[in-house]
N, C-alpha and C. Protein backbone atom coordinates (compact mmCIF):
# COMPACT_ATOMS: atom_id res chain seq x y z
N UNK A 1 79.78 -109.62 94.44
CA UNK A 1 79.69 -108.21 94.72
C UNK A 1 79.79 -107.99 96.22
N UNK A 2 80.66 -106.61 96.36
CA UNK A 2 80.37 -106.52 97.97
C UNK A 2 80.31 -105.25 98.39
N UNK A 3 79.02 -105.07 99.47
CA UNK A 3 78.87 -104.08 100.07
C UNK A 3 79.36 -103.78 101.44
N UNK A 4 80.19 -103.39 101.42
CA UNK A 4 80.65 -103.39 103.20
C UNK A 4 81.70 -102.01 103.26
N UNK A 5 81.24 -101.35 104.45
CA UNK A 5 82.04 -100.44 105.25
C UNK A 5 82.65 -100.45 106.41
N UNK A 6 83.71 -100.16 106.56
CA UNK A 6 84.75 -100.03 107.68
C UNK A 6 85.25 -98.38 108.28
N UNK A 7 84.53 -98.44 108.92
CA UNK A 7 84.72 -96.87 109.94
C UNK A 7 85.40 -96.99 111.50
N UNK A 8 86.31 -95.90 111.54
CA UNK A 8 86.60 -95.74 112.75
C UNK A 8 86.76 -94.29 113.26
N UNK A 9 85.82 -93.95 114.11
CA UNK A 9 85.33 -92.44 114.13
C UNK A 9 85.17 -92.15 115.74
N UNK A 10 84.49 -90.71 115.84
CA UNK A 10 83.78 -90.48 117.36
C UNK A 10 82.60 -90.19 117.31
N UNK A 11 81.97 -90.69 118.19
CA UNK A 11 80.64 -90.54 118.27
C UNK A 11 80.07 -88.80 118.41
N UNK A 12 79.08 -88.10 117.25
CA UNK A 12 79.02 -86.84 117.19
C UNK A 12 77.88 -86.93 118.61
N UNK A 13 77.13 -87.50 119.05
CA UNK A 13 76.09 -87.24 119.76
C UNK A 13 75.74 -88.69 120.60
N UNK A 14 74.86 -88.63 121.85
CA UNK A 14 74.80 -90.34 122.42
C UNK A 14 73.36 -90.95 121.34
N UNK A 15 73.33 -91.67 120.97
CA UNK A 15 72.47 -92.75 120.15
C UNK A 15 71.23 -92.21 120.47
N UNK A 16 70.15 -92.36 119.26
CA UNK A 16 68.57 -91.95 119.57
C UNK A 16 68.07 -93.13 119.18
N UNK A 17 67.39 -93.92 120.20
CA UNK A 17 66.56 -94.98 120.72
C UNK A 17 65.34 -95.15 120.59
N UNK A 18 64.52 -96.36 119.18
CA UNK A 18 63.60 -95.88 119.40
C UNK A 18 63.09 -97.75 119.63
N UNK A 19 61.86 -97.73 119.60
CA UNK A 19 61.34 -99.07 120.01
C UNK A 19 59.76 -98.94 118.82
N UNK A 20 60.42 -99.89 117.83
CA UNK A 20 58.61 -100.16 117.04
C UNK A 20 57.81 -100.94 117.54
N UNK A 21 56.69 -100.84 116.88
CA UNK A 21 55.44 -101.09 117.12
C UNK A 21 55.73 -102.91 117.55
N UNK A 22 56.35 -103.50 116.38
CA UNK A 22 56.73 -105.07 116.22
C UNK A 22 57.25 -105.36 117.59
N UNK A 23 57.89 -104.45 117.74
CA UNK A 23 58.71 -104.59 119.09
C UNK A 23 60.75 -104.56 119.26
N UNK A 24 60.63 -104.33 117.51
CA UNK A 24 62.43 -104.13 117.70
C UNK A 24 62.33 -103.10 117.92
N UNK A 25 64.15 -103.02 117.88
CA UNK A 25 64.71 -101.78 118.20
C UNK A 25 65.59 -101.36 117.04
N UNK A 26 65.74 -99.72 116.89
CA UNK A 26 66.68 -99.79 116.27
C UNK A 26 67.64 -98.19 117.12
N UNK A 27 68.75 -98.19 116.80
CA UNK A 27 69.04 -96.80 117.54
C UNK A 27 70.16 -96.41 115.82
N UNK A 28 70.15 -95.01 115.99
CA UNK A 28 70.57 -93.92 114.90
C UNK A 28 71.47 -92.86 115.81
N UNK A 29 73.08 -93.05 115.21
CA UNK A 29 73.83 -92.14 115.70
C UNK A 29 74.64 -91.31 114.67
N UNK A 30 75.44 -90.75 114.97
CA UNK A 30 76.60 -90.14 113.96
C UNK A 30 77.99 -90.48 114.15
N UNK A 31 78.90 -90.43 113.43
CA UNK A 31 80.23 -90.66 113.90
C UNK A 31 81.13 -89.53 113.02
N UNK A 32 82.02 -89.25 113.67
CA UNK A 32 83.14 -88.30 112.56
C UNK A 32 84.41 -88.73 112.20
N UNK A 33 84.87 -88.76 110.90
CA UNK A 33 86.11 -89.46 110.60
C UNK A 33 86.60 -87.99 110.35
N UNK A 34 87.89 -88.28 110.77
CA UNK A 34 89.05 -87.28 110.56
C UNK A 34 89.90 -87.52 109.15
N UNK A 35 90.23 -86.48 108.17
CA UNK A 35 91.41 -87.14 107.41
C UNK A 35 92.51 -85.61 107.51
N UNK A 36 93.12 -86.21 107.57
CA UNK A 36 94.40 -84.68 107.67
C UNK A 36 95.37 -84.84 106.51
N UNK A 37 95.79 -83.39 105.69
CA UNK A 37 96.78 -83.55 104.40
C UNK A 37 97.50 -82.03 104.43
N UNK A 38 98.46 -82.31 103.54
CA UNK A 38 98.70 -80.67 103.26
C UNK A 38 98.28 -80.39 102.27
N UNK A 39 98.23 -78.58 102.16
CA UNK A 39 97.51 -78.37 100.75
C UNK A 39 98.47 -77.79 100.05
N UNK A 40 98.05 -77.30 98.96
CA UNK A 40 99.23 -76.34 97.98
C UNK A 40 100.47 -75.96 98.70
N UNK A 41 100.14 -74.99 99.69
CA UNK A 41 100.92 -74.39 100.01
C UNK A 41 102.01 -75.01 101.44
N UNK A 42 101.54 -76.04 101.52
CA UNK A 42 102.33 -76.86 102.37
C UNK A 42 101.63 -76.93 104.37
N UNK A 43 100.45 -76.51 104.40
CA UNK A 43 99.98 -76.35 105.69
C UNK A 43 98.99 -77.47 105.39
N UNK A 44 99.06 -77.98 106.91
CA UNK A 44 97.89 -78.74 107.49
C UNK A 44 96.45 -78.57 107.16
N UNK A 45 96.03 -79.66 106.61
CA UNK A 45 94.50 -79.72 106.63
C UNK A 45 93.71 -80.48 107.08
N UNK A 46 92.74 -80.24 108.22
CA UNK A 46 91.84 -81.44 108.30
C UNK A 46 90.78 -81.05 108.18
N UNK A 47 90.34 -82.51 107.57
CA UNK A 47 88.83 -82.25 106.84
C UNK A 47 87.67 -83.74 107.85
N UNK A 48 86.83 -83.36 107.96
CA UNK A 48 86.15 -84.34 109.02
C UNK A 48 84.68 -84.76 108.23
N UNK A 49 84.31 -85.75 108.09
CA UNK A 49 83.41 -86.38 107.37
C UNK A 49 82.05 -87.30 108.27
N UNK A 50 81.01 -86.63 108.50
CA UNK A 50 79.65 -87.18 109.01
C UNK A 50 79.48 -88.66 108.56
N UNK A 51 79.16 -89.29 109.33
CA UNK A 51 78.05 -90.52 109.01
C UNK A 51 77.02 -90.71 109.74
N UNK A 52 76.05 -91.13 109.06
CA UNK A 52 75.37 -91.09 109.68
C UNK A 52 74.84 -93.38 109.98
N UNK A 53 74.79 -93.56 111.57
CA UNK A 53 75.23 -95.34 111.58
C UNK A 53 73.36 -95.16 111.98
N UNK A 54 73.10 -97.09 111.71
CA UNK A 54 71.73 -97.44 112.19
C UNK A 54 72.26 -98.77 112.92
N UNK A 55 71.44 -99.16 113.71
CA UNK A 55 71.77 -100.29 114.11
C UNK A 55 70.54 -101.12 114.47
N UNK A 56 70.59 -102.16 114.61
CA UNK A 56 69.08 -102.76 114.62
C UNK A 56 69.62 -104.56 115.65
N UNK A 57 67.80 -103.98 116.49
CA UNK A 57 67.85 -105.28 117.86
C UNK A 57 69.00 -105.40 118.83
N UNK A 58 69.38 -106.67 119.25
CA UNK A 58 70.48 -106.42 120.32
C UNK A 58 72.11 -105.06 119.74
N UNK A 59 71.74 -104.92 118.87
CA UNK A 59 73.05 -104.18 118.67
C UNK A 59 72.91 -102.63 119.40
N UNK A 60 71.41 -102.49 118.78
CA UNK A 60 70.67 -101.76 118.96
C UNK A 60 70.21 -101.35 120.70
N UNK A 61 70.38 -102.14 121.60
CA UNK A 61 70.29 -102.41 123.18
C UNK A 61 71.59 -102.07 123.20
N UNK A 62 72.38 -102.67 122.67
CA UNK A 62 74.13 -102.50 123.35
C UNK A 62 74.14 -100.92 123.29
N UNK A 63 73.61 -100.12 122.14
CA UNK A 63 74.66 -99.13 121.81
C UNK A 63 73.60 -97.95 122.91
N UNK A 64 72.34 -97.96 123.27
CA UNK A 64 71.86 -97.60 124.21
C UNK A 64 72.48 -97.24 125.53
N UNK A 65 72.92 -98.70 125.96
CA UNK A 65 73.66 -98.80 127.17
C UNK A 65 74.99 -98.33 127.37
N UNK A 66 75.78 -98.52 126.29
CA UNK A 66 77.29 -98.18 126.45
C UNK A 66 77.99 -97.09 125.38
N UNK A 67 77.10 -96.49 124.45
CA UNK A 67 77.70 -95.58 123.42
C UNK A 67 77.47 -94.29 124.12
N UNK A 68 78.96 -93.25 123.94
CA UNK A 68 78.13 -91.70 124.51
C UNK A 68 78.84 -91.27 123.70
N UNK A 69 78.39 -89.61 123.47
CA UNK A 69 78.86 -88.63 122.82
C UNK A 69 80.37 -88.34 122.95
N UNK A 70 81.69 -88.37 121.75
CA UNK A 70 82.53 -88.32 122.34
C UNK A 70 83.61 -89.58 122.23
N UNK A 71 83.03 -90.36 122.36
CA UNK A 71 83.76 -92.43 122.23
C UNK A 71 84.34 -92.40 120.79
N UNK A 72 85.31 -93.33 120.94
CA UNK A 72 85.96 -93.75 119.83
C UNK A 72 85.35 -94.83 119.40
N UNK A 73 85.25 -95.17 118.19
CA UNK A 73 84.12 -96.17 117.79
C UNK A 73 84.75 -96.74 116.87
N UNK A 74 84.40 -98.10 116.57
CA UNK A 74 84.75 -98.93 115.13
C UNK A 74 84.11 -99.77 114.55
N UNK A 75 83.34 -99.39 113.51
CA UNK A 75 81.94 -99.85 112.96
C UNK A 75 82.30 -100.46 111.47
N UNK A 76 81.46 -102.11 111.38
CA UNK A 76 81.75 -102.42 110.24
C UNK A 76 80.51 -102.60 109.61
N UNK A 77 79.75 -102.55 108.41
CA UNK A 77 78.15 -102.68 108.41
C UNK A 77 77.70 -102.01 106.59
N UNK A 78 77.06 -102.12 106.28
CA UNK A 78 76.74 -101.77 104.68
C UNK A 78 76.15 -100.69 104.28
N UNK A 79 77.14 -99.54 103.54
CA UNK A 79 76.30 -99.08 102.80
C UNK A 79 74.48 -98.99 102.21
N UNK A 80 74.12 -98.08 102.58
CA UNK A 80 72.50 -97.96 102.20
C UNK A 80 71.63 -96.65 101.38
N UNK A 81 70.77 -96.83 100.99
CA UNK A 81 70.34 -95.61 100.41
C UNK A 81 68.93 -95.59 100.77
N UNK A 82 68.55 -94.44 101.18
CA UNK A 82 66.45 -94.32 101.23
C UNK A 82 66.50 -92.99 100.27
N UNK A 83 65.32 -93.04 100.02
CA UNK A 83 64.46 -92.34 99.70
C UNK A 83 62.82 -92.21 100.39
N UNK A 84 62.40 -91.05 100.43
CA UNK A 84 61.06 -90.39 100.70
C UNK A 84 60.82 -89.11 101.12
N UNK A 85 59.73 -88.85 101.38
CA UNK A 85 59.01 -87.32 101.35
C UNK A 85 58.39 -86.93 102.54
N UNK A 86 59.51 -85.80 102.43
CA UNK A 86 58.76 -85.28 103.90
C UNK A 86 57.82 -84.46 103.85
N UNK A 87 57.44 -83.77 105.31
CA UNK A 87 55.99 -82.48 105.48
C UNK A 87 55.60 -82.22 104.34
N UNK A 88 56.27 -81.34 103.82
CA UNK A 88 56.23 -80.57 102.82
C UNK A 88 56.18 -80.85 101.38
N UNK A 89 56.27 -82.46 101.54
CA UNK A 89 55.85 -82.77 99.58
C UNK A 89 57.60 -83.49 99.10
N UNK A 90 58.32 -82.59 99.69
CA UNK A 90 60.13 -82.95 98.77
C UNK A 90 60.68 -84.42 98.99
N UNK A 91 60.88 -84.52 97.63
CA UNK A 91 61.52 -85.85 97.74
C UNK A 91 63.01 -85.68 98.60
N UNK A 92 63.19 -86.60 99.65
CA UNK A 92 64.66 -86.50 99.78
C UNK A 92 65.15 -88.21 99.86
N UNK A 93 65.97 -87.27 100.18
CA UNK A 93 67.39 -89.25 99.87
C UNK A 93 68.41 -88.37 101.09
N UNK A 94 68.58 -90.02 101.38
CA UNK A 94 69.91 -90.31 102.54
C UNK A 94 70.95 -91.18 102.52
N UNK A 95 71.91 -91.39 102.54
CA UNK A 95 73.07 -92.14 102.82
C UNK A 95 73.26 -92.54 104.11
N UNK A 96 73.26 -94.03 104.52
CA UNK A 96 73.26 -94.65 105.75
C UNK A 96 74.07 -95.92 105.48
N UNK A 97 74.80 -96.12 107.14
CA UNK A 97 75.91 -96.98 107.06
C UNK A 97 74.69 -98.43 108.08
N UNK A 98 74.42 -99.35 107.69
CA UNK A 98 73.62 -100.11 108.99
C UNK A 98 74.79 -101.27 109.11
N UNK A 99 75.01 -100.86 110.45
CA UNK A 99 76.07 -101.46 110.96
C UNK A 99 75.85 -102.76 111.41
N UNK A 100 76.77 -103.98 111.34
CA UNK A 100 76.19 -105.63 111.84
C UNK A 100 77.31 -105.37 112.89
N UNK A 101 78.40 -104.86 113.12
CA UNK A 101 79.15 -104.90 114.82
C UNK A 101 79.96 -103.84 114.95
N UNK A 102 80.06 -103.36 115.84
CA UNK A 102 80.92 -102.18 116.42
C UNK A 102 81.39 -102.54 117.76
N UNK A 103 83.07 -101.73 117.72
CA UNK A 103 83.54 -101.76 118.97
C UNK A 103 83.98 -100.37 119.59
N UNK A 104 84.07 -100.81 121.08
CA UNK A 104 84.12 -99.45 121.44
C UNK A 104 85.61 -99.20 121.29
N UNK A 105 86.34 -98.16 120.78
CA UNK A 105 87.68 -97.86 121.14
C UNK A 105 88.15 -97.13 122.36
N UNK A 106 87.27 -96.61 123.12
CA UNK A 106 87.57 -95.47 124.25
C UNK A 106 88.22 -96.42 125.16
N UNK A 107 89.27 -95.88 125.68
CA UNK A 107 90.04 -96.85 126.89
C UNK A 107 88.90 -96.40 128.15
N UNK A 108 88.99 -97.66 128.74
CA UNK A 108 88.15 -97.50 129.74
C UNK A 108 88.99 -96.26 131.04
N UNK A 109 87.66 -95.84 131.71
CA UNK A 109 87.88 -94.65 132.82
C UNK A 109 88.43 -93.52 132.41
N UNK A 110 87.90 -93.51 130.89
CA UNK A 110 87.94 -91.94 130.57
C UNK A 110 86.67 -91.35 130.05
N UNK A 111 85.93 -91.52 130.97
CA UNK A 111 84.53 -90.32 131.46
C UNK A 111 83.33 -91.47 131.18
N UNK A 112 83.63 -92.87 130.59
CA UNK A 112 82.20 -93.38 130.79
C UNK A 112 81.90 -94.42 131.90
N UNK A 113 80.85 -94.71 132.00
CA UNK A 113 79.92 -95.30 133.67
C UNK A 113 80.45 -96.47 133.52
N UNK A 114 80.52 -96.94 135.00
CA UNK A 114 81.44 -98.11 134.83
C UNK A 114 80.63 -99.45 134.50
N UNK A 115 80.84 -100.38 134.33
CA UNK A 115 80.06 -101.64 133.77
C UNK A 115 79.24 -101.00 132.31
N UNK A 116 79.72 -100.28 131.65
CA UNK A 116 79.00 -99.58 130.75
C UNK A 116 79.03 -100.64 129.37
N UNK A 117 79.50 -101.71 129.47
CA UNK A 117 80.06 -103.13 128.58
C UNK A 117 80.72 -102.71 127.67
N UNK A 118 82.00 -101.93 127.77
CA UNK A 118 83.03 -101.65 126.86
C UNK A 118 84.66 -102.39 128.00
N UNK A 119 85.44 -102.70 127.04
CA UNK A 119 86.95 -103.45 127.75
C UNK A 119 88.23 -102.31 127.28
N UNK A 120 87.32 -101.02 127.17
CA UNK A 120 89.02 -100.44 126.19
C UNK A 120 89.07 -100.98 125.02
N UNK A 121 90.87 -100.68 124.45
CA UNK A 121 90.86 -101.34 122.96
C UNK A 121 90.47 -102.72 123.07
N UNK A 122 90.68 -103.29 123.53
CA UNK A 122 90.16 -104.50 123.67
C UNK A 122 89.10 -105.43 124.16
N UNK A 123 87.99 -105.21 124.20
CA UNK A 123 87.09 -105.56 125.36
C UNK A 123 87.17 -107.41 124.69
N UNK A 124 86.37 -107.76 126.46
CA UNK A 124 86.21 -108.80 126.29
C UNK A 124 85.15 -109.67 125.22
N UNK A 125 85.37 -111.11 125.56
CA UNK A 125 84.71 -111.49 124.12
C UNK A 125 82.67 -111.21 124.49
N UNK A 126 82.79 -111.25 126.13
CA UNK A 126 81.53 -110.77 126.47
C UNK A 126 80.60 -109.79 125.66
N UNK A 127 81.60 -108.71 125.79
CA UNK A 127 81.30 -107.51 124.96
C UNK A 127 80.83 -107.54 123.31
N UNK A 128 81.40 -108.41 122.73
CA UNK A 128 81.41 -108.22 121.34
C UNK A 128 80.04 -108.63 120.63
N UNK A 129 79.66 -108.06 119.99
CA UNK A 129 78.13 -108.65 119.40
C UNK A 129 78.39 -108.23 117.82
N UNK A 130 78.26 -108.79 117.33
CA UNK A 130 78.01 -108.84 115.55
C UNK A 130 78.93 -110.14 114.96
N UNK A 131 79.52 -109.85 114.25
CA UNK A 131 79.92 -110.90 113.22
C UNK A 131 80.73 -111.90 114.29
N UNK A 132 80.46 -113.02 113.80
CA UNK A 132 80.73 -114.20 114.96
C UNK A 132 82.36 -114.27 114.53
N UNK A 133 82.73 -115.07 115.37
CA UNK A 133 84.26 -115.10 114.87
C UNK A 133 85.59 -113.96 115.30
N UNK A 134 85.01 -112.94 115.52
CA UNK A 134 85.83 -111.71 115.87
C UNK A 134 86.15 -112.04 117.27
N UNK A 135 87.52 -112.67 117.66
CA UNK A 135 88.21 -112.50 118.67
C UNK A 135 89.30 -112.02 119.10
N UNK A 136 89.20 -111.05 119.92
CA UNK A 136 90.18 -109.86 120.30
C UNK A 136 91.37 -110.95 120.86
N UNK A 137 92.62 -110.66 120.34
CA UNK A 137 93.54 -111.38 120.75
C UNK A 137 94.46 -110.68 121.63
N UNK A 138 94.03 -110.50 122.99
CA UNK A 138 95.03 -109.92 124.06
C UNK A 138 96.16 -110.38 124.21
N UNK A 139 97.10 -110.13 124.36
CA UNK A 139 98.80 -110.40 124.66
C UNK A 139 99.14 -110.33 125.94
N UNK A 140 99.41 -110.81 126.97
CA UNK A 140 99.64 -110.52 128.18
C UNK A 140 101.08 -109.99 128.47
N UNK A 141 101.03 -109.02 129.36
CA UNK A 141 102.26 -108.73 129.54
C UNK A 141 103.42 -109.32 130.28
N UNK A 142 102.91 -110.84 130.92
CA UNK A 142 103.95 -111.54 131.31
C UNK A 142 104.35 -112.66 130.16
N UNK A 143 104.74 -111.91 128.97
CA UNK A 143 105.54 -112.22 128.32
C UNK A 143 107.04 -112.93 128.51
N UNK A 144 107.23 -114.17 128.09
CA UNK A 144 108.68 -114.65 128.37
C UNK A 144 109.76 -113.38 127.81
N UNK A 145 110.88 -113.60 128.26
CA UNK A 145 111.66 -112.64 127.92
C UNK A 145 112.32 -113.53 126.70
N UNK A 146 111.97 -114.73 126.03
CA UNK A 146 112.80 -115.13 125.01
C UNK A 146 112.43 -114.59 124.02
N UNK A 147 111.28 -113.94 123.57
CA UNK A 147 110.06 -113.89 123.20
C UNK A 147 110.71 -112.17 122.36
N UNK A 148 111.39 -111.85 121.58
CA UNK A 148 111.85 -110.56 120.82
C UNK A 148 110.98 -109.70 120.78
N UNK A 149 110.96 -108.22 120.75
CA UNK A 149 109.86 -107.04 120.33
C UNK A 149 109.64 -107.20 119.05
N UNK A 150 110.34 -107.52 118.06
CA UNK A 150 110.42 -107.89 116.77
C UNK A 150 108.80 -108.95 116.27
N UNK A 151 108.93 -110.05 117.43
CA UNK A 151 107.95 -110.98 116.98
C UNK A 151 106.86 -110.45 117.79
N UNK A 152 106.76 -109.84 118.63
CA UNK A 152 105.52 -109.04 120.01
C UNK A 152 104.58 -107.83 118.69
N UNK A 153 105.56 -107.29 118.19
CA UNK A 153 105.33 -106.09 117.27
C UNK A 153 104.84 -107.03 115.63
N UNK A 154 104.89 -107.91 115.19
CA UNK A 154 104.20 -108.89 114.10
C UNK A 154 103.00 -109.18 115.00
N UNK A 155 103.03 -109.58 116.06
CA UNK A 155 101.47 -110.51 116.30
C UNK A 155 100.69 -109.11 116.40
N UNK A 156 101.25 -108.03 116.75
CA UNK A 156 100.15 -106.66 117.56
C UNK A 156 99.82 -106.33 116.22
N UNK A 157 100.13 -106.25 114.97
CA UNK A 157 99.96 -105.85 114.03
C UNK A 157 99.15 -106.62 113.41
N UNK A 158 99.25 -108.23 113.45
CA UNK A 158 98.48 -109.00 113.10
C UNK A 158 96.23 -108.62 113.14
N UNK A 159 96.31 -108.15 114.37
CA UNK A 159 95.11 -108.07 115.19
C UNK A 159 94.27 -106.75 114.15
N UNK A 160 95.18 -106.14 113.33
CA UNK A 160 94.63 -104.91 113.23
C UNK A 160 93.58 -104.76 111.91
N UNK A 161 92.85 -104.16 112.23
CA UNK A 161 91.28 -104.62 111.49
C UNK A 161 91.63 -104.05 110.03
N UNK A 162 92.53 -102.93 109.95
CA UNK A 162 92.97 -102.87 108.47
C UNK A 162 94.16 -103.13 108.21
């Protein structure tokens, strides 16, 4: 069986940070996915869809330091469900994504602080925290010229998380 989600969204708000008693951390953000279609009548539609992400311990430090309102984000992490009762007695329930790694998509030097530990689409392997194994495969642009767009355009495609 498998539980796993794959999001790539913008951050609705910067991360809320909290610190328990034990001493982890966890931080709680939102993200918005876009989907665009036509309808009946042949016009544009976009429809934009909330999530709501958790993140927990060092992931939880990273997204403190370098997530802001606004960023392009790409979160992979599991499906969840709570239940409980608030003030007032009502049972409620939530849908939550708790994410094990996210990257930032925002190209760097477009509006966030610098050393903020994001590389652009690509950040370095410094940057990366969650599932081990995930290495961003940069291409350099001193590419041989024997080297076709044909086969440049297979490896760039290769990299791509869906």
């Amino acid at each position: 069986m498998v539980n796993r989600v794959i999001l790539i969204g913008n951050l609705g708000k910067d991360p809320e940070v909290r610190r328990l008693e034990n001493g982890a951390m966890v931080a709680k953000f939102s993200i918005a996915t876009n989907e665009n279609y036509k309808d009946r009548s042949g016009e544009w539609q976009q429809q934009t869809e909330w999530h709501d992400i958790v993140v927990w311990r060092t992931l939880a430090e990273r997204a403190e330091t370098t997530l802001k309102k606004g960023m392009a984000i790409y979160i992979e992490g599991k499906l969840t469900h709570r239940s409980w009762q608030d003030q007032e007695g009502n049972n409620r329930k939530t849908t939550e994504v708790v994410a094990s790694y996210f990257r930032i998509l925002t190209p760097a030097g477009s509006g966030r602080k610098e050393n903020s530990g994001g590389g652009g689409y690509f950040p370095s392997e410094d940057n990366e925290t969650g599932i081990a194994g995930n290495n961003a495969d940069t291409t350099s642009d001193t590419t041989s010229d024997t080297t076709s767009d044909v086969t440049k355009d297979a490896a760039a495609d290769d990299d791509l998380p869906f």
